[in-house]
PDB file of N, CA and C in Angstrom:
ATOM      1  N   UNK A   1     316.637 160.095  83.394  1.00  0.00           N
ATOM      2  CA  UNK A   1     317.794 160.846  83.109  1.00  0.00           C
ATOM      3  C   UNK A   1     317.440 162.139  82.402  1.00  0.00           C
ATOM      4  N   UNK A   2     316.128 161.841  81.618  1.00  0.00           N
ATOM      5  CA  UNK A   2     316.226 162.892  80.720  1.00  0.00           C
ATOM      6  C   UNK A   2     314.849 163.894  81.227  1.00  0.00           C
ATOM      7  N   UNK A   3     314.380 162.925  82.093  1.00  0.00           N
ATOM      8  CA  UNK A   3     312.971 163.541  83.092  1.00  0.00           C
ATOM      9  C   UNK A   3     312.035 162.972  81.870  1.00  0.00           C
ATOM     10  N   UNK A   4     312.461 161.843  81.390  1.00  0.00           N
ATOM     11  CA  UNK A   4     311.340 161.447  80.345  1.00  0.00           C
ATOM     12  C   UNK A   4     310.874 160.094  80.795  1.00  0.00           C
ATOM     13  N   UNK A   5     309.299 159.690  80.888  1.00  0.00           N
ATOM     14  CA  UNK A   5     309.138 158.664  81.772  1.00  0.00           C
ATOM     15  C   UNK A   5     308.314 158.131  80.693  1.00  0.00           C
ATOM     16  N   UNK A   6     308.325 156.558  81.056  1.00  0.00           N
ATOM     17  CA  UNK A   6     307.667 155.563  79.917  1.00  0.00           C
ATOM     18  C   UNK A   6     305.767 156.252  80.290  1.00  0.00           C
ATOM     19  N   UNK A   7     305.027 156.696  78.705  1.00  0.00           N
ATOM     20  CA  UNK A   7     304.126 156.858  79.051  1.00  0.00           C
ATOM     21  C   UNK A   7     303.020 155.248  79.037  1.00  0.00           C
ATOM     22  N   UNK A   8     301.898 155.519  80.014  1.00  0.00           N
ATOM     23  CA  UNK A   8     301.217 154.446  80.453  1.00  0.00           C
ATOM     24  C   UNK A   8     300.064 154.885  79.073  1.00  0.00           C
ATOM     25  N   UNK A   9     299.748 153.722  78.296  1.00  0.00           N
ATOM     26  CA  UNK A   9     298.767 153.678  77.167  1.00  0.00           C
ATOM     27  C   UNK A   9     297.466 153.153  77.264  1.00  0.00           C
ATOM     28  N   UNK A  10     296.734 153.774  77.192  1.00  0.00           N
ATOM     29  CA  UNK A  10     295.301 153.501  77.910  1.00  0.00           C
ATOM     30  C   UNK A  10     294.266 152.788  76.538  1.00  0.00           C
ATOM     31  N   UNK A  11     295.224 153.042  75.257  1.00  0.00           N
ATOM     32  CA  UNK A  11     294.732 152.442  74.160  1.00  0.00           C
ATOM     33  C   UNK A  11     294.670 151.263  74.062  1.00  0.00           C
ATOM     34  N   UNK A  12     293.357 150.828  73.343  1.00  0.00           N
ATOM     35  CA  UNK A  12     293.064 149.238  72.896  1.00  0.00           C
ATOM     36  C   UNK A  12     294.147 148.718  71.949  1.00  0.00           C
ATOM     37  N   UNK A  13     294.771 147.437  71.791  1.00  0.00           N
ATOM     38  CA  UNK A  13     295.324 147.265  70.469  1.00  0.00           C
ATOM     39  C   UNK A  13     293.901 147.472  69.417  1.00  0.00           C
ATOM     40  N   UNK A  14     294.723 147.428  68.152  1.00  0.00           N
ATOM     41  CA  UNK A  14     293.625 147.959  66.961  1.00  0.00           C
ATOM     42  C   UNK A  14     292.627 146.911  66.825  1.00  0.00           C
ATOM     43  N   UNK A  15     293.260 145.327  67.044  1.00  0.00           N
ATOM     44  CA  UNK A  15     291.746 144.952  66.726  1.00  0.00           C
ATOM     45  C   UNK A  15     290.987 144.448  67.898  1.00  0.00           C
ATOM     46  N   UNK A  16     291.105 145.117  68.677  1.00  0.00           N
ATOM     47  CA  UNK A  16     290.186 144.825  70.327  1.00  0.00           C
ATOM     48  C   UNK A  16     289.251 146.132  70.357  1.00  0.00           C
ATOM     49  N   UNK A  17     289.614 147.455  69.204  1.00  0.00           N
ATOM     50  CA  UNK A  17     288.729 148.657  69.433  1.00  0.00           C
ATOM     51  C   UNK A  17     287.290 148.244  69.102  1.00  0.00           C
ATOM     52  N   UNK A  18     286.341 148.620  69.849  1.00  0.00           N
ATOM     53  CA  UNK A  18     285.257 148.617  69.560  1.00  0.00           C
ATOM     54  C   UNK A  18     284.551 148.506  68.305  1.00  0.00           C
ATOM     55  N   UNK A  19     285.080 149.509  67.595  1.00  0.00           N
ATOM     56  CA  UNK A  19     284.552 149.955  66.329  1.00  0.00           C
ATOM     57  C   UNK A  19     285.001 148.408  65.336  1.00  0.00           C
ATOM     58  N   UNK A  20     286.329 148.323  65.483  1.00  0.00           N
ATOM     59  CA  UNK A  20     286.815 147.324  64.655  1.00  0.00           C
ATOM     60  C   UNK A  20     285.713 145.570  65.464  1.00  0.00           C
ATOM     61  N   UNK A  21     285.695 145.244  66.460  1.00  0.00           N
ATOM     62  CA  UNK A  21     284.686 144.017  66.713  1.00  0.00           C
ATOM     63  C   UNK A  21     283.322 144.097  66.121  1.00  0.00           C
ATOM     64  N   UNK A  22     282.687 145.663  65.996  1.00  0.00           N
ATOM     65  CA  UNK A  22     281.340 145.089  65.299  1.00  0.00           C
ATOM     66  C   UNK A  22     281.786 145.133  63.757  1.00  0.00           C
ATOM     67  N   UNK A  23     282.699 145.801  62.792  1.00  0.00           N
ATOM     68  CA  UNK A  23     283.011 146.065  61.593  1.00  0.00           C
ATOM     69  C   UNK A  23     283.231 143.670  61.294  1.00  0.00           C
ATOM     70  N   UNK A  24     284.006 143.832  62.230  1.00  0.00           N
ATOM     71  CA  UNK A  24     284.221 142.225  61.899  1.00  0.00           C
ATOM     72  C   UNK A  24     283.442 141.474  62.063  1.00  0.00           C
ATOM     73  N   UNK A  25     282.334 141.926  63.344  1.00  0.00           N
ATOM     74  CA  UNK A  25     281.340 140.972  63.408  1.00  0.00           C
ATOM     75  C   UNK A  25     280.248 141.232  62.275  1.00  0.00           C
ATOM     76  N   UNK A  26     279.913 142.249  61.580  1.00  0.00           N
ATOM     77  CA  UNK A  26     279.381 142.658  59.924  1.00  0.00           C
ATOM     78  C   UNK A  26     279.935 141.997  58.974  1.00  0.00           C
ATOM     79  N   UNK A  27     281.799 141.524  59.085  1.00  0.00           N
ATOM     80  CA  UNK A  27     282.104 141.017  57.812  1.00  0.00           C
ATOM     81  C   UNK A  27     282.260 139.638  58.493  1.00  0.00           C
ATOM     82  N   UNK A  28     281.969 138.742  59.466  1.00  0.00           N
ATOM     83  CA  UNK A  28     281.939 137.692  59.711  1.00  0.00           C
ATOM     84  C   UNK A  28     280.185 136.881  59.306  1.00  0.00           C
ATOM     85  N   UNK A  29     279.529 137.796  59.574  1.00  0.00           N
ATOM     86  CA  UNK A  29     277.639 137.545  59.260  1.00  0.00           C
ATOM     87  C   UNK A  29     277.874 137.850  57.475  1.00  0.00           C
ATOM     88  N   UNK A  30     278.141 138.535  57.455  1.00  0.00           N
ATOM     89  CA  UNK A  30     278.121 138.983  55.636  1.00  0.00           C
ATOM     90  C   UNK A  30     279.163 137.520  55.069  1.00  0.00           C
ATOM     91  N   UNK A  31     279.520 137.079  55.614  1.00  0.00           N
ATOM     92  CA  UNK A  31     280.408 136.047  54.996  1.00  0.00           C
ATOM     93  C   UNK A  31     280.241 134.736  55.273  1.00  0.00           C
ATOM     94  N   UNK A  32     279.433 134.151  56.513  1.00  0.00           N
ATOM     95  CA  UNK A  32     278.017 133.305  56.785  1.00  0.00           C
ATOM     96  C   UNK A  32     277.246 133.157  55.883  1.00  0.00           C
ATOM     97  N   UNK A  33     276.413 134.288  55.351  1.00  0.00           N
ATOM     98  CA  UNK A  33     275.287 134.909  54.386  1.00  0.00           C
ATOM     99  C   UNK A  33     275.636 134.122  53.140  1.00  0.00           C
ATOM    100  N   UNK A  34     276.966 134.782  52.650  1.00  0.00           N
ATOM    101  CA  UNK A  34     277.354 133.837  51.868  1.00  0.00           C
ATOM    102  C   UNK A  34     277.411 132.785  51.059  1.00  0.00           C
ATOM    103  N   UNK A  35     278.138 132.402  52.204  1.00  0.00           N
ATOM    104  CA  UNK A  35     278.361 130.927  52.101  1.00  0.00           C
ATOM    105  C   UNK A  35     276.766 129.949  52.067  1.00  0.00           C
ATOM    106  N   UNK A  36     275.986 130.289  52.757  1.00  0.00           N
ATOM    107  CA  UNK A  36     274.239 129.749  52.588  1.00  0.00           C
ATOM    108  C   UNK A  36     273.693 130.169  51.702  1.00  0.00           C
ATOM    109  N   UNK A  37     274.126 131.143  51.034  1.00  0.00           N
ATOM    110  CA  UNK A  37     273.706 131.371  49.384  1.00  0.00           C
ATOM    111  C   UNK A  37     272.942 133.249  49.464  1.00  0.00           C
ATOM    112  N   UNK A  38     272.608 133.586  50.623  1.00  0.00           N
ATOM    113  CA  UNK A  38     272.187 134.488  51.028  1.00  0.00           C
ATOM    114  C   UNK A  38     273.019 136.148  50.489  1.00  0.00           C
ATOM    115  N   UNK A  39     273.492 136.748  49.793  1.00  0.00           N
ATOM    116  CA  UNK A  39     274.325 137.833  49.116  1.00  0.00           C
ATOM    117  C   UNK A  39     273.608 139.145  50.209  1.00  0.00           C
ATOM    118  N   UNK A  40     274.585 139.650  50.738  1.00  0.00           N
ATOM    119  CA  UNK A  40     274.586 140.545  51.966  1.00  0.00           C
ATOM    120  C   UNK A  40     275.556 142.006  51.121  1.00  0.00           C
ATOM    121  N   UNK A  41     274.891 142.853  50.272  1.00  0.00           N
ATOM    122  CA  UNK A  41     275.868 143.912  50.363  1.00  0.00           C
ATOM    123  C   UNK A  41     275.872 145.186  51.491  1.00  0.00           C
ATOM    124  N   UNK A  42     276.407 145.778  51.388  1.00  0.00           N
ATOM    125  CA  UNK A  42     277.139 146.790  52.436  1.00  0.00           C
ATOM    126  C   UNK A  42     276.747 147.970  51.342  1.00  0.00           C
ATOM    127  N   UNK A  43     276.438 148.878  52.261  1.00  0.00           N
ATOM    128  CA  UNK A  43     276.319 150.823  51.365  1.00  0.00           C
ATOM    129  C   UNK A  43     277.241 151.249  52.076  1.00  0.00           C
ATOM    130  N   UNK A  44     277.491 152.768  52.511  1.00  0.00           N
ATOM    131  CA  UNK A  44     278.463 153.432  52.364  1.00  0.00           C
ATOM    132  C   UNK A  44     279.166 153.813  53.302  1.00  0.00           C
ATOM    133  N   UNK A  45     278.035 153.591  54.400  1.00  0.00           N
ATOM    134  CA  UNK A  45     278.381 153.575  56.134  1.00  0.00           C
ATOM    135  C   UNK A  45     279.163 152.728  56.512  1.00  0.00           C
ATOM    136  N   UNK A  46     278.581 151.155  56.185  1.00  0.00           N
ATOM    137  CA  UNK A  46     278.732 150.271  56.366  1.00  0.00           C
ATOM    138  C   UNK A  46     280.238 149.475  56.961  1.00  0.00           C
ATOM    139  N   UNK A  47     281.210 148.599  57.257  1.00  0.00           N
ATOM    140  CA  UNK A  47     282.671 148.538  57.099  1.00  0.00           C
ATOM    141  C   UNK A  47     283.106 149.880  57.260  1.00  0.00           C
ATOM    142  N   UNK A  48     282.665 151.120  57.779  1.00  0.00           N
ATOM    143  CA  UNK A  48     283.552 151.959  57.998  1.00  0.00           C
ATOM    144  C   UNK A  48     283.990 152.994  56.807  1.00  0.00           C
ATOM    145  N   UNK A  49     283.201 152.327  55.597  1.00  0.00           N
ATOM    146  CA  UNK A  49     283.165 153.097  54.415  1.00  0.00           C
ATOM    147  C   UNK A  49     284.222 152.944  53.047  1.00  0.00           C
ATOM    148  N   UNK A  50     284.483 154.253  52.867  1.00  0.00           N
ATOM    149  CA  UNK A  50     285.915 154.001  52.216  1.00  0.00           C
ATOM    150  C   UNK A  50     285.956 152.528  51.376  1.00  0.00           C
ATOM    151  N   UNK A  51     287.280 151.972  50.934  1.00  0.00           N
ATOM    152  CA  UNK A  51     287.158 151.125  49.915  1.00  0.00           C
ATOM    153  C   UNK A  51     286.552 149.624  49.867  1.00  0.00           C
ATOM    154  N   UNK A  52     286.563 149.083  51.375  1.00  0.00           N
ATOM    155  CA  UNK A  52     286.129 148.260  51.810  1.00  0.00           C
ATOM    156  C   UNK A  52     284.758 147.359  51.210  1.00  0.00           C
ATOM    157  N   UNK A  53     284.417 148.470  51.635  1.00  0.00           N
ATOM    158  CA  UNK A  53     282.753 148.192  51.180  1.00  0.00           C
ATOM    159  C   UNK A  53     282.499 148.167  49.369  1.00  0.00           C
ATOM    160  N   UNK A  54     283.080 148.503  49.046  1.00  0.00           N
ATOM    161  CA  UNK A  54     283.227 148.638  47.096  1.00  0.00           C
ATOM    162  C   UNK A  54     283.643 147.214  46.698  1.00  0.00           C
ATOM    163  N   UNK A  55     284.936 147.117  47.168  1.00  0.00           N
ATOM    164  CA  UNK A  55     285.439 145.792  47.219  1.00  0.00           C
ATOM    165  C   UNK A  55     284.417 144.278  47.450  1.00  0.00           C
ATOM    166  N   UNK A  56     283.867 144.443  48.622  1.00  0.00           N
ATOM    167  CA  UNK A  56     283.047 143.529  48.834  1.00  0.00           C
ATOM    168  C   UNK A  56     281.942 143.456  47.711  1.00  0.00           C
ATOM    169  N   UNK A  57     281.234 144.716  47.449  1.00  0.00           N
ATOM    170  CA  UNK A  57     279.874 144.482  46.598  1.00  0.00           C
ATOM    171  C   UNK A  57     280.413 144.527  45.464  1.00  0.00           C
ATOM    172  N   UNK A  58     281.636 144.787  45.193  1.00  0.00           N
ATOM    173  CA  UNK A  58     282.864 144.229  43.682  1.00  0.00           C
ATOM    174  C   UNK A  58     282.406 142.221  43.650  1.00  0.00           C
ATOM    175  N   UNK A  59     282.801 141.729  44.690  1.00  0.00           N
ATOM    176  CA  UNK A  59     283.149 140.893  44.719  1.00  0.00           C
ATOM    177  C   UNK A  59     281.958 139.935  44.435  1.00  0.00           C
ATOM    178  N   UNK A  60     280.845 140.341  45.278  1.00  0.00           N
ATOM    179  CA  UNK A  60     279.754 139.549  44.953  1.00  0.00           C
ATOM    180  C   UNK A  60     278.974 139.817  43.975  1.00  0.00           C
ATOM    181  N   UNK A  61     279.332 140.973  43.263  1.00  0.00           N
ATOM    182  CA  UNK A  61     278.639 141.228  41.865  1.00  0.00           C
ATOM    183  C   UNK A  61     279.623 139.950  40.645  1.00  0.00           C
ATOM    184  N   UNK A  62     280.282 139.937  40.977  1.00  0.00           N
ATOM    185  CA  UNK A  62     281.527 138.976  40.514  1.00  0.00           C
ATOM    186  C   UNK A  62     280.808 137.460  40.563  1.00  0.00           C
ATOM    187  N   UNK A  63     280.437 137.223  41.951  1.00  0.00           N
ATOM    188  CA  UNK A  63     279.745 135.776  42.110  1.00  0.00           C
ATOM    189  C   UNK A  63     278.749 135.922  41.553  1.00  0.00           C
ATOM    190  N   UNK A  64     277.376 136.771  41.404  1.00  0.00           N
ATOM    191  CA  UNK A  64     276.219 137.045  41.132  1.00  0.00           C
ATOM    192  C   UNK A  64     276.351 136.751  39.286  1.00  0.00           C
ATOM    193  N   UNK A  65     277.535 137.227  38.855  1.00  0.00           N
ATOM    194  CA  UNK A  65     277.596 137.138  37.421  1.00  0.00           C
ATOM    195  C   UNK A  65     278.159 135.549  37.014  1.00  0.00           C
ATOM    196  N   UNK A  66     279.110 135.456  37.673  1.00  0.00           N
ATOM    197  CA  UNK A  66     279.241 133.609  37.195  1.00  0.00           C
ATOM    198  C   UNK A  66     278.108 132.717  37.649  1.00  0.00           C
ATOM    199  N   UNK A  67     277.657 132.799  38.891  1.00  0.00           N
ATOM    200  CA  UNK A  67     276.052 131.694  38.692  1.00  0.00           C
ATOM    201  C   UNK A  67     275.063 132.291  37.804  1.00  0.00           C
ATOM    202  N   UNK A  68     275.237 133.731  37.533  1.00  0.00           N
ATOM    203  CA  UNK A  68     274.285 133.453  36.504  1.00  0.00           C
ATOM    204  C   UNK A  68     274.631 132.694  34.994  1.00  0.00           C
ATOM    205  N   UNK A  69     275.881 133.031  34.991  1.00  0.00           N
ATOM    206  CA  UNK A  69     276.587 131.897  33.686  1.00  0.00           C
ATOM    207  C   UNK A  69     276.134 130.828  33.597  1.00  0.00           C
ATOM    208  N   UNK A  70     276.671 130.654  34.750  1.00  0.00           N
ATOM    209  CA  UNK A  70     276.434 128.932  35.156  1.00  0.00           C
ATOM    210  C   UNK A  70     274.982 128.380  34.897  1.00  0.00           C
ATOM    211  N   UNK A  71     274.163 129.220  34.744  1.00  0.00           N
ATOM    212  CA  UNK A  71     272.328 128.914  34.756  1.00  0.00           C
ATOM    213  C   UNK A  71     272.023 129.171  33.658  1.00  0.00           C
ATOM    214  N   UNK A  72     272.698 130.410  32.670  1.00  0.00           N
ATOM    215  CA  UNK A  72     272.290 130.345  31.481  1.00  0.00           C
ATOM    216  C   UNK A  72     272.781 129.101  30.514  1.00  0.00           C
ATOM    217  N   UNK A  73     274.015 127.981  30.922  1.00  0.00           N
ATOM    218  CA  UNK A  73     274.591 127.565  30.715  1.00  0.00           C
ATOM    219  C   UNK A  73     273.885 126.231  30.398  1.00  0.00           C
ATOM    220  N   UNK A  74     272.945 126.465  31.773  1.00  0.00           N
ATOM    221  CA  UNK A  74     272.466 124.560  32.228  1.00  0.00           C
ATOM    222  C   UNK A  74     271.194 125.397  31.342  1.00  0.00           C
ATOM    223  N   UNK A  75     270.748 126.131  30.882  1.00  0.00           N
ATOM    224  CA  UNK A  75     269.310 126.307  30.456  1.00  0.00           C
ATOM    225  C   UNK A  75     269.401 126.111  28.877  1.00  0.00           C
ATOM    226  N   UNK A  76     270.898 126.373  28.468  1.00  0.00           N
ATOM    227  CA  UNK A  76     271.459 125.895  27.047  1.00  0.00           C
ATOM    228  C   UNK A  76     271.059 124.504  26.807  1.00  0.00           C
ATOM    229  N   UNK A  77     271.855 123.755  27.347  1.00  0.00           N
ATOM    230  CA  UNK A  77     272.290 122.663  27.729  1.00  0.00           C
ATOM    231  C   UNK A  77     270.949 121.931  28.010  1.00  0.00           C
ATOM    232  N   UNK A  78     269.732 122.503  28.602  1.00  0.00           N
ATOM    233  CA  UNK A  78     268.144 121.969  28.741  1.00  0.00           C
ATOM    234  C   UNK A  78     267.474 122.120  27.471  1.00  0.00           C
ATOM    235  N   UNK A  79     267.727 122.749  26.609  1.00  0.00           N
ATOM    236  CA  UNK A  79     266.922 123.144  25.594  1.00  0.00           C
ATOM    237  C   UNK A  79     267.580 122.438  24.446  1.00  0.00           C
ATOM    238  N   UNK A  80     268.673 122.432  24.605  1.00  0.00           N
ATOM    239  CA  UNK A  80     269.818 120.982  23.179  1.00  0.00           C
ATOM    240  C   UNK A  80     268.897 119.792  23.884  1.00  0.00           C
ATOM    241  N   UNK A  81     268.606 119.368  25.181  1.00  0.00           N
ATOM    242  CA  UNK A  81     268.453 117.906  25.052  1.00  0.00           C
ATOM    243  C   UNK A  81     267.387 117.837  25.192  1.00  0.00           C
ATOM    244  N   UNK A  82     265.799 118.638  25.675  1.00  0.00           N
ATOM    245  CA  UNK A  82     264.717 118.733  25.167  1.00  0.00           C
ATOM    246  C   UNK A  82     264.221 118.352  23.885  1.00  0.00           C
ATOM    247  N   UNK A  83     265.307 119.652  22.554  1.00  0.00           N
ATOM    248  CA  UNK A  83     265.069 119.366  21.363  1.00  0.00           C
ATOM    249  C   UNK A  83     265.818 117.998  20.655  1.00  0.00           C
ATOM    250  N   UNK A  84     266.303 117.094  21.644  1.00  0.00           N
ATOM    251  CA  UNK A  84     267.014 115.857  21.073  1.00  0.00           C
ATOM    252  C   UNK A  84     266.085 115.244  21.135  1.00  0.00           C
ATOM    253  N   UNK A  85     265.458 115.212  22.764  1.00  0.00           N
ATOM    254  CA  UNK A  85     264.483 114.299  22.885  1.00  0.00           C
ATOM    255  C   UNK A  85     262.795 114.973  22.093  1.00  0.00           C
ATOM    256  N   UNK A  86     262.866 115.754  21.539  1.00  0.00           N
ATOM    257  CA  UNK A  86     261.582 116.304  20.738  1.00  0.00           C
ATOM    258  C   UNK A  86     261.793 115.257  19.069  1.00  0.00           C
ATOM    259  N   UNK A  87     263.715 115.472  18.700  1.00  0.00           N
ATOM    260  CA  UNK A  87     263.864 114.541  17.761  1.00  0.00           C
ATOM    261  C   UNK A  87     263.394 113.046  17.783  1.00  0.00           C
ATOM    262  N   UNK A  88     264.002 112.836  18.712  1.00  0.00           N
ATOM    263  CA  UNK A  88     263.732 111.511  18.897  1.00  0.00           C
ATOM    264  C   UNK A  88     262.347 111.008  19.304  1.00  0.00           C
ATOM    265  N   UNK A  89     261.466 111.836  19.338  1.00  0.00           N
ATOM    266  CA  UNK A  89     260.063 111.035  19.322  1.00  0.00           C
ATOM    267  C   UNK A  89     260.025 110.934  18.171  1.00  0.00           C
ATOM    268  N   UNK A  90     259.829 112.531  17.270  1.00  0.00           N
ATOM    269  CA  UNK A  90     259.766 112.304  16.128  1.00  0.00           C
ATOM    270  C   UNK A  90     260.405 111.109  14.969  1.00  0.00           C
ATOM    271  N   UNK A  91     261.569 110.639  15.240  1.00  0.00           N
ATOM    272  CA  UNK A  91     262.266 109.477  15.121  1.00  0.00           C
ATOM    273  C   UNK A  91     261.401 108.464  14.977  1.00  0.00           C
ATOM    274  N   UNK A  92     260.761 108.217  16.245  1.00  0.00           N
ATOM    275  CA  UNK A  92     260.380 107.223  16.649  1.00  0.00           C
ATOM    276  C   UNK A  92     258.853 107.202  16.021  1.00  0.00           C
ATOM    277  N   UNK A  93     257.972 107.951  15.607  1.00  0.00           N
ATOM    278  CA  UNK A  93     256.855 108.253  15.084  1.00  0.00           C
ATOM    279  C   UNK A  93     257.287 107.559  13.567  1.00  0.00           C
ATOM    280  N   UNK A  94     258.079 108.663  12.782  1.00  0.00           N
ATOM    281  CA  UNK A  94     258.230 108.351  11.255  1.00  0.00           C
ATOM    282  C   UNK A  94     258.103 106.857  11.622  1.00  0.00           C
ATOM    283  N   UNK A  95     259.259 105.796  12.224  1.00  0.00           N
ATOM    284  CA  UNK A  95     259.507 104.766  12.566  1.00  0.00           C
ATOM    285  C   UNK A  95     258.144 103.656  12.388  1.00  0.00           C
ATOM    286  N   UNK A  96     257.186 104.039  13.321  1.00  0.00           N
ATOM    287  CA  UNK A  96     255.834 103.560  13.330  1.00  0.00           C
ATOM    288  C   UNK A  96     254.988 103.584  12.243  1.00  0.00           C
ATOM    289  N   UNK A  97     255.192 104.505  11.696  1.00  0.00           N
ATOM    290  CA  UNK A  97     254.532 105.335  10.690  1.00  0.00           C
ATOM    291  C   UNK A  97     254.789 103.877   9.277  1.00  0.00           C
ATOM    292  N   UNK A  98     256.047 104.014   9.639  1.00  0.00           N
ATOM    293  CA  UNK A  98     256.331 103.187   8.343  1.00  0.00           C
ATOM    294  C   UNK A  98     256.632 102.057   8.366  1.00  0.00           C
ATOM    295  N   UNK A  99     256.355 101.069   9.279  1.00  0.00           N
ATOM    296  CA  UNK A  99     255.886 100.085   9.445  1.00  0.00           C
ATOM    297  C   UNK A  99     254.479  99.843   9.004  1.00  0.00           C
ATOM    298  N   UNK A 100     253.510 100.587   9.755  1.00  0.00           N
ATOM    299  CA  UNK A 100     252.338 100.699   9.148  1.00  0.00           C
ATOM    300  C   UNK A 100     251.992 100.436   7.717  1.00  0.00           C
ATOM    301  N   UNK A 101     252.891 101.262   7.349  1.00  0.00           N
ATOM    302  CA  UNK A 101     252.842 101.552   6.076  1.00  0.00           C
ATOM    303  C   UNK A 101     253.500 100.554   5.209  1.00  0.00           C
ATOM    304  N   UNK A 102     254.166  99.722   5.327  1.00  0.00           N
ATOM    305  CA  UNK A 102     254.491  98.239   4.993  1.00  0.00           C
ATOM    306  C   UNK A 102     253.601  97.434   5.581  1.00  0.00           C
ATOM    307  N   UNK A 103     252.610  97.391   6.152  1.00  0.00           N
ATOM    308  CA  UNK A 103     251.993  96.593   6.524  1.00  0.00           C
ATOM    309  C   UNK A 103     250.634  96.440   5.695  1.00  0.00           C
ATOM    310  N   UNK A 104     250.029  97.913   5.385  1.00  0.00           N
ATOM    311  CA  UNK A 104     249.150  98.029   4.519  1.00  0.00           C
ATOM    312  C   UNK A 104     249.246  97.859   3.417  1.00  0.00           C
ATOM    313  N   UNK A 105     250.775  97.780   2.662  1.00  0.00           N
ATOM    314  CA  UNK A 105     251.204  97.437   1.090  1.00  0.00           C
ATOM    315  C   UNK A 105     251.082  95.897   1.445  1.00  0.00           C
ATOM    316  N   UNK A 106     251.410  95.298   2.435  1.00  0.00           N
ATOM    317  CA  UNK A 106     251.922  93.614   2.530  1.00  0.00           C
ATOM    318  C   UNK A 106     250.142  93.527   2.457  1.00  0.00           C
ATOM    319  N   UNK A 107     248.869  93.973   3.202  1.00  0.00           N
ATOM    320  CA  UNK A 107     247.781  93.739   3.229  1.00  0.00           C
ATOM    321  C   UNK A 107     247.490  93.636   1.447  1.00  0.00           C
ATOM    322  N   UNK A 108     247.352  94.994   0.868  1.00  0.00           N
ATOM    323  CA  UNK A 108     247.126  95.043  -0.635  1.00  0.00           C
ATOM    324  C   UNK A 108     247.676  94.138  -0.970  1.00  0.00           C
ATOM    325  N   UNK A 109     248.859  93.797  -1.397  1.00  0.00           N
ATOM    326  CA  UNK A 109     249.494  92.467  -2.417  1.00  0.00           C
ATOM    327  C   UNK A 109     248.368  91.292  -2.213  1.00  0.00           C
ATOM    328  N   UNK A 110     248.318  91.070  -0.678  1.00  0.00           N
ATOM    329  CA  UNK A 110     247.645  90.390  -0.599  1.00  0.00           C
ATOM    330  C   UNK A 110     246.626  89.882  -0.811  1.00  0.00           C
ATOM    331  N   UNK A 111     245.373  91.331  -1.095  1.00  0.00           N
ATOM    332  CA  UNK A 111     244.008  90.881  -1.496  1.00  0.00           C
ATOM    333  C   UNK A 111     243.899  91.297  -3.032  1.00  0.00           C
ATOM    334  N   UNK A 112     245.449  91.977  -3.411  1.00  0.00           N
ATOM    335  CA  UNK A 112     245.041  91.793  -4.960  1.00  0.00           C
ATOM    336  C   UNK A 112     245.432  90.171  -5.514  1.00  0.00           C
ATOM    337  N   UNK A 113     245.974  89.887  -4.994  1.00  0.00           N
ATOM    338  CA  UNK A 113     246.681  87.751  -5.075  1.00  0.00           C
ATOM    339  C   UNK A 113     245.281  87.531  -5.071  1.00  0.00           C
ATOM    340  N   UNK A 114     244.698  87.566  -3.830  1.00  0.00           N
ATOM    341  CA  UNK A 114     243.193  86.868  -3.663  1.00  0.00           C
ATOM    342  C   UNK A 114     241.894  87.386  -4.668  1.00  0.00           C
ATOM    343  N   UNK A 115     241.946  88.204  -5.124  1.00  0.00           N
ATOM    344  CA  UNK A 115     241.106  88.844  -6.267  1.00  0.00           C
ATOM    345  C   UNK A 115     241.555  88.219  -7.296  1.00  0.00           C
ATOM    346  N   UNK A 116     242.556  88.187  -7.532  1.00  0.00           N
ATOM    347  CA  UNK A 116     243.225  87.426  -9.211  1.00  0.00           C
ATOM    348  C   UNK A 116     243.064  86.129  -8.730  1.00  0.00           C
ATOM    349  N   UNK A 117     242.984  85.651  -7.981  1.00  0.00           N
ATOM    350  CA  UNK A 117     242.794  84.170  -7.742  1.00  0.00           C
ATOM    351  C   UNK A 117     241.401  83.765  -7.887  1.00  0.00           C
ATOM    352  N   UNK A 118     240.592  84.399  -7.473  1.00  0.00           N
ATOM    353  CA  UNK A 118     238.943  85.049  -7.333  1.00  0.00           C
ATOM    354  C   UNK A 118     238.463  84.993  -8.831  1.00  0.00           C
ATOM    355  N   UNK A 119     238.683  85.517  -9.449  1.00  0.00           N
ATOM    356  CA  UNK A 119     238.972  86.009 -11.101  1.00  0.00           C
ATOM    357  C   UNK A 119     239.580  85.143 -11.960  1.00  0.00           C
ATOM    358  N   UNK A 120     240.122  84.335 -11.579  1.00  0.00           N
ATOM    359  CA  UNK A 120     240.901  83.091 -12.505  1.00  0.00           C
ATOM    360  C   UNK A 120     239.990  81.709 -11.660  1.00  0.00           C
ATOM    361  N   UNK A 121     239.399  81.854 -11.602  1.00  0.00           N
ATOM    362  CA  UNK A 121     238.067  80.942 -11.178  1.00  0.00           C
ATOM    363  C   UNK A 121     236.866  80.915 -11.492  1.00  0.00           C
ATOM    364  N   UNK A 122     236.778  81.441 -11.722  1.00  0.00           N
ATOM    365  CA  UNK A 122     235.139  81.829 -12.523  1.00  0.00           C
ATOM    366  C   UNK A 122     235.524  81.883 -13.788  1.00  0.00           C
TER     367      UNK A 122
END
């Protein structure tokens, strides 16, 4: 009517464009990486640039800082029960120690009895 005709669109939808399948197939491997413990950041090219990529190496600087918590945490936590168990030998030493050491007073009584007995005989 208006001499205006439906135009024919030769465009991809957005996420069938080229550019966008390898950007996803980068944040699908980077997020694999991951998950196997492997930390994959992105520079500036990378995702297409822009905020994307900030975000991500935001994010895993984020993870990178709580396991390290988490390790300084268990290395706390190794060194309290090291020095428990360092106590507790020591514990267990004095322990020995002084048994011994009642054993050698129970010896003395003993051979001073037998000396005075020794001595009240003659």
């Amino acid at each position: 009517m208006f001499g205006l005709s439906k135009k024919e669109s030769n465009s991809q939808p957005m996420h069938d464009r080229p550019e966008n399948v390898i950007l996803k197939e980068q944040l699908l491997q980077a997020i694999r990486d991951v998950r196997s413990g492997k930390l994959s950041y992105f520079d500036d090219g990378m995702l297409g640039g822009g905020e994307i990529y900030r975000e991500w190496n935001a994010m895993l600087d984020g993870l990178c800082g709580e396991k390290r918590a988490a390790v300084l945490g268990v290395n706390e936590l190794l060194a309290e029960v090291t020095k428990m168990d360092f106590i507790k030998s020591m514990i267990d030493n004095v322990r020995k120690q002084s048994q011994t050491m009642n054993s050698i007073a129970a010896g003395s009584q003993e051979m001073a009895a037998s000396v005075d007995d020794v001595a009240n005989r003659t």
